[in-house]
N, C-alpha and C. Protein backbone atom coordinates (compact mmCIF):
# COMPACT_ATOMS: atom_id res chain seq x y z
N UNK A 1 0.86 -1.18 0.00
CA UNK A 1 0.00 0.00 0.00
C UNK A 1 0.90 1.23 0.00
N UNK A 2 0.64 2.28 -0.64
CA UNK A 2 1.25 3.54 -0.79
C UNK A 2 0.96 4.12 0.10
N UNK A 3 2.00 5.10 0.96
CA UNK A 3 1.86 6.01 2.15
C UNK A 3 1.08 6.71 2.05
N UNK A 4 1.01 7.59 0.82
CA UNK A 4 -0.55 8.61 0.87
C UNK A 4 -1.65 7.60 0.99
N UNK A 5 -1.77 6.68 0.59
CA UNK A 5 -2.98 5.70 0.98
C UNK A 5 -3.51 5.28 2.11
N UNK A 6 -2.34 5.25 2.77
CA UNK A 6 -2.49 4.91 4.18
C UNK A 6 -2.79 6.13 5.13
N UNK A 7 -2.22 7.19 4.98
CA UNK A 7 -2.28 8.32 5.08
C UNK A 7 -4.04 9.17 5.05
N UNK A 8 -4.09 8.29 4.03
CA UNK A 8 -6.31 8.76 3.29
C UNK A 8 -7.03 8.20 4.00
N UNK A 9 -6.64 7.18 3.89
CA UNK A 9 -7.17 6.54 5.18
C UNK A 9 -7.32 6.44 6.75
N UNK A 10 -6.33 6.84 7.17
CA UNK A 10 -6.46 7.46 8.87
C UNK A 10 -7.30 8.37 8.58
N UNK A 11 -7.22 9.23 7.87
CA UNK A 11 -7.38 10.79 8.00
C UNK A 11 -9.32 10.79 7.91
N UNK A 12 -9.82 9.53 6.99
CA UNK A 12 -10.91 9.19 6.81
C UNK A 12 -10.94 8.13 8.23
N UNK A 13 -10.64 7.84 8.68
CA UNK A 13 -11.08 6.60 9.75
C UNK A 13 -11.38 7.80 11.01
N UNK A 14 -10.14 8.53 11.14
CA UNK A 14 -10.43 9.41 11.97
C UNK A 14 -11.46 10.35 12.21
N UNK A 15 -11.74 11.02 10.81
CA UNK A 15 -13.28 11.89 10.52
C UNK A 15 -14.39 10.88 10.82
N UNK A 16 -14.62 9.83 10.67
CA UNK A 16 -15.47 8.63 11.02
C UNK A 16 -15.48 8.84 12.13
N UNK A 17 -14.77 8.51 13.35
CA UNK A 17 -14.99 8.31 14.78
C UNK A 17 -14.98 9.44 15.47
N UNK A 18 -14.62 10.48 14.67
CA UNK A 18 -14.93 12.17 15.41
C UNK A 18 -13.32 11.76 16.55
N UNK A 19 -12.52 12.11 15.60
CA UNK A 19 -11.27 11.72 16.93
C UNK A 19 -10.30 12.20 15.74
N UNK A 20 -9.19 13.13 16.42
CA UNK A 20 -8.43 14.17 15.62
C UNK A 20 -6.83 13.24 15.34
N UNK A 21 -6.47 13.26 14.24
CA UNK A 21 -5.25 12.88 14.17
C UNK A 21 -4.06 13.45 14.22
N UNK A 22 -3.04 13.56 15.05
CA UNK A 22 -1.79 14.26 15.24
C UNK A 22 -0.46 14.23 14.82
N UNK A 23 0.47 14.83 14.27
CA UNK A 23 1.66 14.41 13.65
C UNK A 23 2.43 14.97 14.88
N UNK A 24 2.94 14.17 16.09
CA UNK A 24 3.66 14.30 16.91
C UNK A 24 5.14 14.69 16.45
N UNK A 25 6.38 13.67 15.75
CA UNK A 25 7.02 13.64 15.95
C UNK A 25 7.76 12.88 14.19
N UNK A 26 9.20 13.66 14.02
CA UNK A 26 9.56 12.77 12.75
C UNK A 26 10.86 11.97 13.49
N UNK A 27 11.19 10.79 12.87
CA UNK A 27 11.96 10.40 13.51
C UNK A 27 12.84 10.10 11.64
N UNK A 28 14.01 9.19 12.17
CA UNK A 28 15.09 8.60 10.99
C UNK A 28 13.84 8.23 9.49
N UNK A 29 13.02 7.08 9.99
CA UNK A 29 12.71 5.91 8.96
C UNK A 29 11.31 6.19 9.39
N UNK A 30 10.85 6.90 10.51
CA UNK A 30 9.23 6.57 11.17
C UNK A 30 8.95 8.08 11.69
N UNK A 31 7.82 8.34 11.26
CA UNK A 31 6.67 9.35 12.22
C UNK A 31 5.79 8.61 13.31
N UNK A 32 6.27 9.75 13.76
CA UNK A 32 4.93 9.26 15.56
C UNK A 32 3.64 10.21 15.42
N UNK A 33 2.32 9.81 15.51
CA UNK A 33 1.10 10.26 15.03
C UNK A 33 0.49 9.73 16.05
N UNK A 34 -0.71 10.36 16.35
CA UNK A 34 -1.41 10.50 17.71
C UNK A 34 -3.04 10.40 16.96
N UNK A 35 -3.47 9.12 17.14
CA UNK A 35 -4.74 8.99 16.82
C UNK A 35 -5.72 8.87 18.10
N UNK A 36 -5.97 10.03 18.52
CA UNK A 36 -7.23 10.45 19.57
C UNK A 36 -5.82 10.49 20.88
N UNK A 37 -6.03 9.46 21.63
CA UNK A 37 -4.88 9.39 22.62
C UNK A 37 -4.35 8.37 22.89
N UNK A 38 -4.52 7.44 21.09
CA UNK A 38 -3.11 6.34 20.41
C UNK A 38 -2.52 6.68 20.15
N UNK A 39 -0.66 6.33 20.18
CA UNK A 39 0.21 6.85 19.22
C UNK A 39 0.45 5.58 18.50
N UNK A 40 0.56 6.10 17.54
CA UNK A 40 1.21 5.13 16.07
C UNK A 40 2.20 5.18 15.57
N UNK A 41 2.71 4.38 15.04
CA UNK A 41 4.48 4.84 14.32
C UNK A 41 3.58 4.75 12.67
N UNK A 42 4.50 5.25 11.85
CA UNK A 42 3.68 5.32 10.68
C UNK A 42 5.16 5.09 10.00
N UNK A 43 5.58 4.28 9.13
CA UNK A 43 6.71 4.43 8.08
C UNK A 43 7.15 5.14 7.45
N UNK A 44 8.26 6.13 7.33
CA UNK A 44 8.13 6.97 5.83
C UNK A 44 8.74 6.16 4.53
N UNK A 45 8.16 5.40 4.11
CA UNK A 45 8.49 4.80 2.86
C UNK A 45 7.69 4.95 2.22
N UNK A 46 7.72 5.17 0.70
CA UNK A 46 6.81 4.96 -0.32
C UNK A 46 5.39 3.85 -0.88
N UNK A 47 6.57 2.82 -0.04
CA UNK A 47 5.38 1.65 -0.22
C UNK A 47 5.36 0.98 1.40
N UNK A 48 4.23 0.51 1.75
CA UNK A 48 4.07 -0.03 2.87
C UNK A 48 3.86 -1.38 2.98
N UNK A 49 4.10 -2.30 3.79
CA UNK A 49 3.40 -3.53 3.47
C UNK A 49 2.50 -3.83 3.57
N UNK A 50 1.49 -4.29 3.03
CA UNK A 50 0.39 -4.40 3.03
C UNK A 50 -0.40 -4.57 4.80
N UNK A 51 0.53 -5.98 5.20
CA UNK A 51 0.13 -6.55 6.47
C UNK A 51 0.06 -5.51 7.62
N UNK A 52 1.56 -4.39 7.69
CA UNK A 52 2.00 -3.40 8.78
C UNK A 52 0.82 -2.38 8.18
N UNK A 53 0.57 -1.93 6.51
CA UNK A 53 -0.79 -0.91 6.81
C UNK A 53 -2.08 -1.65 7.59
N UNK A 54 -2.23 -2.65 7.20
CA UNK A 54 -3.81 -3.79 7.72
C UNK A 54 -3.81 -3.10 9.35
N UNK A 55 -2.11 -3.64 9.87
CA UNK A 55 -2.08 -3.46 11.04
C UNK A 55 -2.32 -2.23 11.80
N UNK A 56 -1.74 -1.17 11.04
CA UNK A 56 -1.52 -0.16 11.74
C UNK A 56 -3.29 0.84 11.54
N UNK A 57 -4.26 0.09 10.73
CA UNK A 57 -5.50 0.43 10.74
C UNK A 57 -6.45 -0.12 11.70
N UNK A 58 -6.29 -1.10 11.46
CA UNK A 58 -6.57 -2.57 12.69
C UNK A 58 -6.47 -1.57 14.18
N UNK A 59 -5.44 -1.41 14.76
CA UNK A 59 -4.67 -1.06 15.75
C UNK A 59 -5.57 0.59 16.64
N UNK A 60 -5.24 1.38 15.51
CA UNK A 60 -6.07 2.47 15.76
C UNK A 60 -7.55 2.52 15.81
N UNK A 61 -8.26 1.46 15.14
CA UNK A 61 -9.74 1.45 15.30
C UNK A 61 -10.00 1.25 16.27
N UNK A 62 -8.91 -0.05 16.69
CA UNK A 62 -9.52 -0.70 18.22
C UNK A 62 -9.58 0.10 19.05
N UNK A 63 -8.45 0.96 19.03
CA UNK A 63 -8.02 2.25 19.77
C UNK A 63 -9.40 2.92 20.70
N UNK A 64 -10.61 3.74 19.54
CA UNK A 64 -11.76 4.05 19.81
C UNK A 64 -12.54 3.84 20.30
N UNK A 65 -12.55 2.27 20.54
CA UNK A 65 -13.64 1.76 20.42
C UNK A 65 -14.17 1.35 22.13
């Protein structure tokens, strides 16, 4: 999956649950992002793996819930 993809997607998961998404922090290889009062690491690579985006959507929903 492509980072802006993954990226469209928080940003839409987040407008869904009424819960604000945050760009905390850049690091070497990873951003730290604050979904409501989850943090997430997010990759900066171009392409993602499929499984770590699944996951890192997975992860934050549960977050809300």
């Amino acid at each position: 999956m492509k980072r802006a993809e993954l990226m469209k997607r928080l940003r839409k998961l987040a407008k869904a649950t009424d819960v604000e998404l945050t760009f905390v922090r850049e690091g070497a290889n990873h951003e730290l992002w604050e979904f409501g009062s989850f943090r997430c690491v997010i990759p900066r690579h171009n392409e993602i793996n499929e499984i770590t985006a699944n996951g890192i959507l997975k992860a934050c929903e549960e977050s809300e819930r």
